[in-house]
Protein backbone atom coordinates (compact mmCIF):
# COMPACT_ATOMS: atom_id res chain seq x y z
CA UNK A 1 22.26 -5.79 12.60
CA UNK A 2 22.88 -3.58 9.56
CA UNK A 3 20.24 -4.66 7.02
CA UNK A 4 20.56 -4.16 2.63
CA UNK A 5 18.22 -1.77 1.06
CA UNK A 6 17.90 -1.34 -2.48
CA UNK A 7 17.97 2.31 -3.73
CA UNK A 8 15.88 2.07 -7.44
CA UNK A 9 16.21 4.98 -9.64
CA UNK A 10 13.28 5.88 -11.52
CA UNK A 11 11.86 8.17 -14.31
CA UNK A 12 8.88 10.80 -12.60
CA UNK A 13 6.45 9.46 -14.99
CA UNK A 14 3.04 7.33 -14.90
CA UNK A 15 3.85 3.74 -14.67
CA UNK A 16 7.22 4.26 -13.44
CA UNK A 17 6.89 2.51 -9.92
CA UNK A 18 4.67 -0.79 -11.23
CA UNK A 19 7.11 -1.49 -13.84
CA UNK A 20 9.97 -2.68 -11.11
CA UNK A 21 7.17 -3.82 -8.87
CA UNK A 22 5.73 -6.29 -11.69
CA UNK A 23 9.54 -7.29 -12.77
CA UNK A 24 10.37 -8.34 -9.11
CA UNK A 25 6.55 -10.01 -8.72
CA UNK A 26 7.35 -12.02 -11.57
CA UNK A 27 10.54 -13.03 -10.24
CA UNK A 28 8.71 -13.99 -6.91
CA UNK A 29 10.35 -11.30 -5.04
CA UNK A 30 8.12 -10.16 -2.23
CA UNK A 31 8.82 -6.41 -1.26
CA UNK A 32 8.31 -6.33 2.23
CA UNK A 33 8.78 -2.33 3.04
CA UNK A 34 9.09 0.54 0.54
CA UNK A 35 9.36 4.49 0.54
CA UNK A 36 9.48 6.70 -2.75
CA UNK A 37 10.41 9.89 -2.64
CA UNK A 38 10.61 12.43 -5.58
CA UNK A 39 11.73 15.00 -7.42
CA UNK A 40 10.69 16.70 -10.27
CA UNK A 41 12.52 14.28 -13.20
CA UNK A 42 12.94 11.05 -11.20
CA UNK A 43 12.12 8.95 -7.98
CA UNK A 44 14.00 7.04 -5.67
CA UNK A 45 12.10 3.88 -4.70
CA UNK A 46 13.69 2.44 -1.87
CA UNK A 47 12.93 -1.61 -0.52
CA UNK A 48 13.90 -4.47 0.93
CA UNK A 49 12.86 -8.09 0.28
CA UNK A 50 14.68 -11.00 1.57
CA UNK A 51 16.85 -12.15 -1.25
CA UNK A 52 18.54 -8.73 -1.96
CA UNK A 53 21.31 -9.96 -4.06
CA UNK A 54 18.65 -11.62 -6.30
CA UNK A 55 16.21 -8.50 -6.58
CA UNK A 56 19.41 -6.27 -7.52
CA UNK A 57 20.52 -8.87 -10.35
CA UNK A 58 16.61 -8.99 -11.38
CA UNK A 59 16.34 -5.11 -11.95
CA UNK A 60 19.67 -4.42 -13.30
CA UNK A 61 18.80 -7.43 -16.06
CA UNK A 62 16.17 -5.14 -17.00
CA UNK A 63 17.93 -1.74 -17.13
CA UNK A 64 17.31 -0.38 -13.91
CA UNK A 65 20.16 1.93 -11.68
CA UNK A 66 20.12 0.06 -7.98
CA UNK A 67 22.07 1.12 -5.43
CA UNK A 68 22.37 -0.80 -2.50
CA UNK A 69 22.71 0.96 1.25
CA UNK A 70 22.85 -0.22 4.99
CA UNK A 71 19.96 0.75 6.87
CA UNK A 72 18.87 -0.05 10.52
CA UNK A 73 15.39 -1.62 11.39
CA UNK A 74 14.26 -0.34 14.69
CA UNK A 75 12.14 -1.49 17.77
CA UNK A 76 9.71 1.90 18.55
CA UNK A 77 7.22 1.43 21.25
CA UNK A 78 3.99 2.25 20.04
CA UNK A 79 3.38 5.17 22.64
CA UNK A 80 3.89 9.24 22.27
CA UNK A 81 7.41 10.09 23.29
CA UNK A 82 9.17 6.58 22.16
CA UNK A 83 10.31 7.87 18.85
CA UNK A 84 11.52 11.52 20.06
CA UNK A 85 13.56 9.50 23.00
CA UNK A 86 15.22 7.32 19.89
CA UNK A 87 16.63 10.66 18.66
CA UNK A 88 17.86 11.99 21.67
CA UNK A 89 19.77 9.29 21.47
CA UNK A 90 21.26 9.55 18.41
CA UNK A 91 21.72 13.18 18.55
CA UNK A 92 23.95 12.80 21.61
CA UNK A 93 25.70 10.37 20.36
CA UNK A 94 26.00 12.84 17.26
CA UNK A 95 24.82 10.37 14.39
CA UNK A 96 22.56 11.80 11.94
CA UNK A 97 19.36 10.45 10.36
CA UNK A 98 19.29 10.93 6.89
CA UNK A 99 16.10 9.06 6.50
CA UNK A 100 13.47 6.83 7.83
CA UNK A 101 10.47 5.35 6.84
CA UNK A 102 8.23 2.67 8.59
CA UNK A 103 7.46 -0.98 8.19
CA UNK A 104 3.36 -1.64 8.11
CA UNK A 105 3.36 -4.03 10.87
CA UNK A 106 3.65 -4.16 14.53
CA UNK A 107 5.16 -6.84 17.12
CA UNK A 108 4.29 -6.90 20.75
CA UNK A 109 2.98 -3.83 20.78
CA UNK A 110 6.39 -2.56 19.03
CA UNK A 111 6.66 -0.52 15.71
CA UNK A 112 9.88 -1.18 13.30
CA UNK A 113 11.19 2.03 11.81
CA UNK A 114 13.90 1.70 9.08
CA UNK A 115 16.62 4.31 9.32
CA UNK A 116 19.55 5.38 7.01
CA UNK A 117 22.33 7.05 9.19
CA UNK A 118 25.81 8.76 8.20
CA UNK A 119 27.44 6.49 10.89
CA UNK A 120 25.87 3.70 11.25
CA UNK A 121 28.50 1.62 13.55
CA UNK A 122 27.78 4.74 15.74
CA UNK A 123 24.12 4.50 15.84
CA UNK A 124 24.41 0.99 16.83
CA UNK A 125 26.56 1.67 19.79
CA UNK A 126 24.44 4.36 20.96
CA UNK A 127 21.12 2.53 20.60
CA UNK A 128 22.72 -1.01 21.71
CA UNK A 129 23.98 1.61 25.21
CA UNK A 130 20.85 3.17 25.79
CA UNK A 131 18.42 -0.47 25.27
CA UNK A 132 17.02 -0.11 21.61
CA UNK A 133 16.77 -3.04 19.94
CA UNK A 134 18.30 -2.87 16.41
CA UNK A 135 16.41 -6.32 14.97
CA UNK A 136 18.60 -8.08 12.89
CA UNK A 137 17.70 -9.51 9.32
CA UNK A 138 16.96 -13.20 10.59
CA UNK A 139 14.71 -11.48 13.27
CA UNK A 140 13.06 -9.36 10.69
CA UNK A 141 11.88 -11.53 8.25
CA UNK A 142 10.69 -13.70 11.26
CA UNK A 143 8.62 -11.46 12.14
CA UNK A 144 6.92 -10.95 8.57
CA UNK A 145 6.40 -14.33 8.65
CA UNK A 146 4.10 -14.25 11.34
């Protein structure tokens, strides 16, 4: 259920994302999912790829800070509503989202949303109870296959 995400710390500069993009291309790493976000002086590229363990040696061979986290990959119906009835969910059960970002592909008319929660045991019992599939890595990477 809980899936690795890598957590790459980067200098706010030009060039600054391709270089760890071309170092994991040339390891034949594909990235299947990826957010940035920014501050002024540095970036936080999160991803996940299949092989996590090998990406994380990969980068840290070439000087990079990686971090690696638990995240959740969710089913969303592709509809209004689905994702506000996701949080309801979690906000009764009291687990908080500290971020999310979105995989670029759909699956029977699902969406997959990857989430970062301070409780994540929590967030799976209260999705698992309420009928929200949390897709596990085997799952997942089926589906990109396709």
């Amino acid at each position: 259920m809980k899936l690795k995400q890598l957590s790459v710390f980067l200098e706010n500069r030009p060039g600054a994302l391709s270089a760890p993009c071309r170092i994991l291309a040339d390891a034949k790493i594909n990235i299947q999912t990826f957010a940035l976000a920014d501050t002024r002086e540095f970036g936080i590229l999160r991803l996940m790829v299949a092989d996590w363990a090998k990406a994380k040696k990969v980068l840290e061979k070439n000087g990079y800070v990686v971090k690696v986290t638990e995240v959740l990959a969710l089913e969303v119906a592709d509809k209004p509503g689905a994702l506000a009835e996701i949080l309801e969910v979690l906000e009764q059960a009291k687990v908080n989202v500290e971020y999310t970002y979105a995989f670029t592909m759909k699956h029977q008319g699902q969406g997959l949303l990857v989430f970062r929660f301070n409780d994540p045991d929590a967030a799976i019992a209260a999705l698992q109870a309420n009928k929200i599939n949390v897709v596990g890595k085997g799952e997942l990477f089926e589906r990109l296959k396709e």
